[in-house]
N, C-alpha and C. Protein backbone atom coordinates (compact mmCIF):
# COMPACT_ATOMS: atom_id res chain seq x y z
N UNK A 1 12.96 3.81 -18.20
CA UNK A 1 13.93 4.54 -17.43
C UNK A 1 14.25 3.74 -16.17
N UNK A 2 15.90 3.68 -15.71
CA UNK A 2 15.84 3.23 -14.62
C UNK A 2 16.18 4.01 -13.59
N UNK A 3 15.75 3.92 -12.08
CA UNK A 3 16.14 5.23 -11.06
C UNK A 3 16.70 4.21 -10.36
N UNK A 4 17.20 5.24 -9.39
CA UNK A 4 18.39 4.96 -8.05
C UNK A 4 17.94 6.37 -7.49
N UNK A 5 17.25 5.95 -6.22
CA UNK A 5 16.73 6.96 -5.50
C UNK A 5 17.66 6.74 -3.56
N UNK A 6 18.52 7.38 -3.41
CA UNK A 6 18.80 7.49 -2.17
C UNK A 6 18.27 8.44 -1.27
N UNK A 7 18.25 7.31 -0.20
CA UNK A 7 17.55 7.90 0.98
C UNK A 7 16.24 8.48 0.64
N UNK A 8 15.46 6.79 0.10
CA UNK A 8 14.15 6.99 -0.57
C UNK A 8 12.95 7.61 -0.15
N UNK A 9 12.99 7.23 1.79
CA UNK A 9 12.36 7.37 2.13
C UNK A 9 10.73 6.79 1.92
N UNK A 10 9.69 7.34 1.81
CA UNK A 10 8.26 6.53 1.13
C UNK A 10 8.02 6.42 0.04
N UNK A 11 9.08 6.65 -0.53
CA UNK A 11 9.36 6.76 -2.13
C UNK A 11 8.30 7.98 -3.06
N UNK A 12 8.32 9.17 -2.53
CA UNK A 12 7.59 10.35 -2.50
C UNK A 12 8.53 10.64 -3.91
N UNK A 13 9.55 10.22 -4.57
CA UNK A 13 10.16 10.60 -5.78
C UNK A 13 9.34 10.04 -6.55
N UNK A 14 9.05 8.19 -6.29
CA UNK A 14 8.39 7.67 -7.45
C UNK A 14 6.88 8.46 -7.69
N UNK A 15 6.31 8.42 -6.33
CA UNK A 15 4.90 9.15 -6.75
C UNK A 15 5.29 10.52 -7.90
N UNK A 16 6.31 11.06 -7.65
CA UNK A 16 6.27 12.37 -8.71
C UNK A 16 6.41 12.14 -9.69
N UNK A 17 7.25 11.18 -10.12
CA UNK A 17 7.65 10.75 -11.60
C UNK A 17 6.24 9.94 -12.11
N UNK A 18 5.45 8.97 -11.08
CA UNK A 18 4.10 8.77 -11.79
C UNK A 18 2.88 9.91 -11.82
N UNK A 19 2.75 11.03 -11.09
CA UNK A 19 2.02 11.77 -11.23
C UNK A 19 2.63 12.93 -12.24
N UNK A 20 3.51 12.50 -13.08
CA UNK A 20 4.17 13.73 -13.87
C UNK A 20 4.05 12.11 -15.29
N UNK A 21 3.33 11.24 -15.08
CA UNK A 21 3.48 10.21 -16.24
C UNK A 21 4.33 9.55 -16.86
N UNK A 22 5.65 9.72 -16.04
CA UNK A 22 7.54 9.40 -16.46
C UNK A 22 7.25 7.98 -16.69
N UNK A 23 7.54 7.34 -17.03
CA UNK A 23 7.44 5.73 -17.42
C UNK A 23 8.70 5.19 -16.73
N UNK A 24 9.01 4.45 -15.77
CA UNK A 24 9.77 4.17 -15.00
C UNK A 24 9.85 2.49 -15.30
N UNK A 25 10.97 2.04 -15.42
CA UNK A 25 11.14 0.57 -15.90
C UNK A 25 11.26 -0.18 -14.64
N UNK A 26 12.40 0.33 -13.75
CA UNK A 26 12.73 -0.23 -12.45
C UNK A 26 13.38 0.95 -11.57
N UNK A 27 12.42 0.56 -10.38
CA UNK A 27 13.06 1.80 -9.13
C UNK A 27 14.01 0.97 -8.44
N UNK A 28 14.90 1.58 -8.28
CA UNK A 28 15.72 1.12 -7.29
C UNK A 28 16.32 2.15 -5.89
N UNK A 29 15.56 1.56 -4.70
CA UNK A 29 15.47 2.34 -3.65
C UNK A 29 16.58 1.86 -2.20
N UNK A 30 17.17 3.00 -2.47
CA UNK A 30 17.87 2.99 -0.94
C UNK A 30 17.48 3.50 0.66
N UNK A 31 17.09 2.99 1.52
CA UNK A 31 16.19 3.49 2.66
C UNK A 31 16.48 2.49 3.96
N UNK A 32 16.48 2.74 4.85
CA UNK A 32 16.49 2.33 6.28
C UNK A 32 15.37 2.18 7.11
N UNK A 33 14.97 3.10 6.85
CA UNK A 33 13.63 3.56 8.04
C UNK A 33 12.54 2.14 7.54
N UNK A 34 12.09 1.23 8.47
CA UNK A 34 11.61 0.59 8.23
C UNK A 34 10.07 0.60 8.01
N UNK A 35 9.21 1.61 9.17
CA UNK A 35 8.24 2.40 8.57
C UNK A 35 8.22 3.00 6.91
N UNK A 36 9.17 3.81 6.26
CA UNK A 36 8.92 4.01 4.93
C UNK A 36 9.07 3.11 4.35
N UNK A 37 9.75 1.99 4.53
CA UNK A 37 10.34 1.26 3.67
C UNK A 37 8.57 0.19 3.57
N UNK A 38 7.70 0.25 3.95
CA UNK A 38 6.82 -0.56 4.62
C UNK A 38 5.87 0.29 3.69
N UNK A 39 5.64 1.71 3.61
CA UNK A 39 4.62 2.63 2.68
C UNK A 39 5.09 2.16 1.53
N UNK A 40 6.37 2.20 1.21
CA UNK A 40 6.67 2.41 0.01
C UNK A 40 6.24 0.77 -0.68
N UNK A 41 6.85 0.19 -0.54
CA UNK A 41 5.80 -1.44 -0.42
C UNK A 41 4.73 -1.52 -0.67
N UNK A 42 3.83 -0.94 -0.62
CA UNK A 42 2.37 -0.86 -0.45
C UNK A 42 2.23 -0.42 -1.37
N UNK A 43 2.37 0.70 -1.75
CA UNK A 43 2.15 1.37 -2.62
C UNK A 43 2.86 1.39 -4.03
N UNK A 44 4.15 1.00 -3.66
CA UNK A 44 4.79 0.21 -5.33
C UNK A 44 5.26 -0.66 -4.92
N UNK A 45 4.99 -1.69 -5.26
CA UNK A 45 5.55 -3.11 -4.52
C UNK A 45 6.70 -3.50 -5.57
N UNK A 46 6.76 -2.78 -6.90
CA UNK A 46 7.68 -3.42 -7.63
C UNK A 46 9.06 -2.68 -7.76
N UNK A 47 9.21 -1.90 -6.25
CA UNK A 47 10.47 -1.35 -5.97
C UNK A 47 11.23 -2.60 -5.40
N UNK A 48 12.69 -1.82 -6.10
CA UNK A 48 13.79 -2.90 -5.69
C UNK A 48 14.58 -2.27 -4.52
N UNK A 49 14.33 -2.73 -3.47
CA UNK A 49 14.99 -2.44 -2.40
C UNK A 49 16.83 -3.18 -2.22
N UNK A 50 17.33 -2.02 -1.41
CA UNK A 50 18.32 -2.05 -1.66
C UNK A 50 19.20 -1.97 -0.35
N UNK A 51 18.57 -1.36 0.68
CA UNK A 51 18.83 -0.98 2.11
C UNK A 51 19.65 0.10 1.93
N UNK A 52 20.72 0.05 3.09
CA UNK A 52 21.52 0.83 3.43
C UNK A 52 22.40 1.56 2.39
N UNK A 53 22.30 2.70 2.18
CA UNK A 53 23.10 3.63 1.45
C UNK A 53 24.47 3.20 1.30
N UNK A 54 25.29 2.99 2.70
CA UNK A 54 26.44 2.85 2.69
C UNK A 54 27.20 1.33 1.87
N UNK A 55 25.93 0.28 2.04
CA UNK A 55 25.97 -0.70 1.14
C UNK A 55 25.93 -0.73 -0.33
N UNK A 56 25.38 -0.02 -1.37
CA UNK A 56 25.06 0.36 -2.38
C UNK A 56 26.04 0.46 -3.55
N UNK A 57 26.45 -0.65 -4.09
CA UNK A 57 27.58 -0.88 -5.05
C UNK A 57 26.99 0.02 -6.52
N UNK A 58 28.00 0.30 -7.09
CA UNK A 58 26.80 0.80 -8.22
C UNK A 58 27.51 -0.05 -9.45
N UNK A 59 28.54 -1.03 -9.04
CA UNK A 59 28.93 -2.33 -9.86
C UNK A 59 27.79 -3.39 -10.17
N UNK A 60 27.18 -3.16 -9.00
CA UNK A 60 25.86 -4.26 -9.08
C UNK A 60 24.66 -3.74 -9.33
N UNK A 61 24.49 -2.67 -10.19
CA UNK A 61 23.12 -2.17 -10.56
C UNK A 61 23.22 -1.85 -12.14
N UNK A 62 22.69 -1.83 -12.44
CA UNK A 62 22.74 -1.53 -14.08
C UNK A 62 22.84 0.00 -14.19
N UNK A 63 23.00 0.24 -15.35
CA UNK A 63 23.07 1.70 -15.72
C UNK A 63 22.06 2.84 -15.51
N UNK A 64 22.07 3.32 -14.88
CA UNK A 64 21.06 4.23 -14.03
C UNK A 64 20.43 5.75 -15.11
N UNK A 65 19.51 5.90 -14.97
CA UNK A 65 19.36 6.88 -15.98
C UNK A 65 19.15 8.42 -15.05
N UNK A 66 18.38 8.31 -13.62
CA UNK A 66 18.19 9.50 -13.61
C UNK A 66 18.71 8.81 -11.81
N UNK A 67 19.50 9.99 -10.93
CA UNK A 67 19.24 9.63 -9.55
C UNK A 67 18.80 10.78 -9.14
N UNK A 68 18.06 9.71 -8.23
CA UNK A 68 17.51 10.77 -7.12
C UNK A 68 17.75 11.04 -5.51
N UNK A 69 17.87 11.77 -4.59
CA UNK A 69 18.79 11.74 -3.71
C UNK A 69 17.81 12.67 -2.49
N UNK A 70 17.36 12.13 -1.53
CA UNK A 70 16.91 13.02 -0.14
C UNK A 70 17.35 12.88 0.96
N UNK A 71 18.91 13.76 0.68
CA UNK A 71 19.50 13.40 1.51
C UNK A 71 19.08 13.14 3.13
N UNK A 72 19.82 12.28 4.09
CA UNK A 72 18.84 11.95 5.13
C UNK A 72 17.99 12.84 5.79
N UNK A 73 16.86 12.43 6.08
CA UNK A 73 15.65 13.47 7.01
C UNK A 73 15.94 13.49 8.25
């Protein structure tokens, strides 16, 4: 599966989808806050960061299967 998670934040989506056993191929995370962006790293390093929301082509991402969205905090 691939995600597109905006306004990822610590990426508190991916933890759910691995504590619910979802098999996730590639995250792809939109986030600013450089503190989360720094947890989320740590803890899945094989997120694809993406930055700024407002940047976020969806020409340049592959076909997305599920999004996820928190909107800003």
């Amino acid at each position: 599966m691939k995600v597109l998670s905006l306004f990822d934040g610590m990426s508190c989506g991916q933890q759910a989808l691995h504590e619910l056993n979802i098999s996730v191929n590639e995250y792809y995370a939109s986030e600013i806050d450089k503190y989360a962006i720094q947890i989320a790293k740590k803890n899945f390093p094989n997120t694809i960061h993406l930055g700024d929301v407002r940047t976020v082509k969806a020409q340049n991402l592959p076909e997305i299967d599920l999004l996820l969205g928190g909107s800003p905090c």
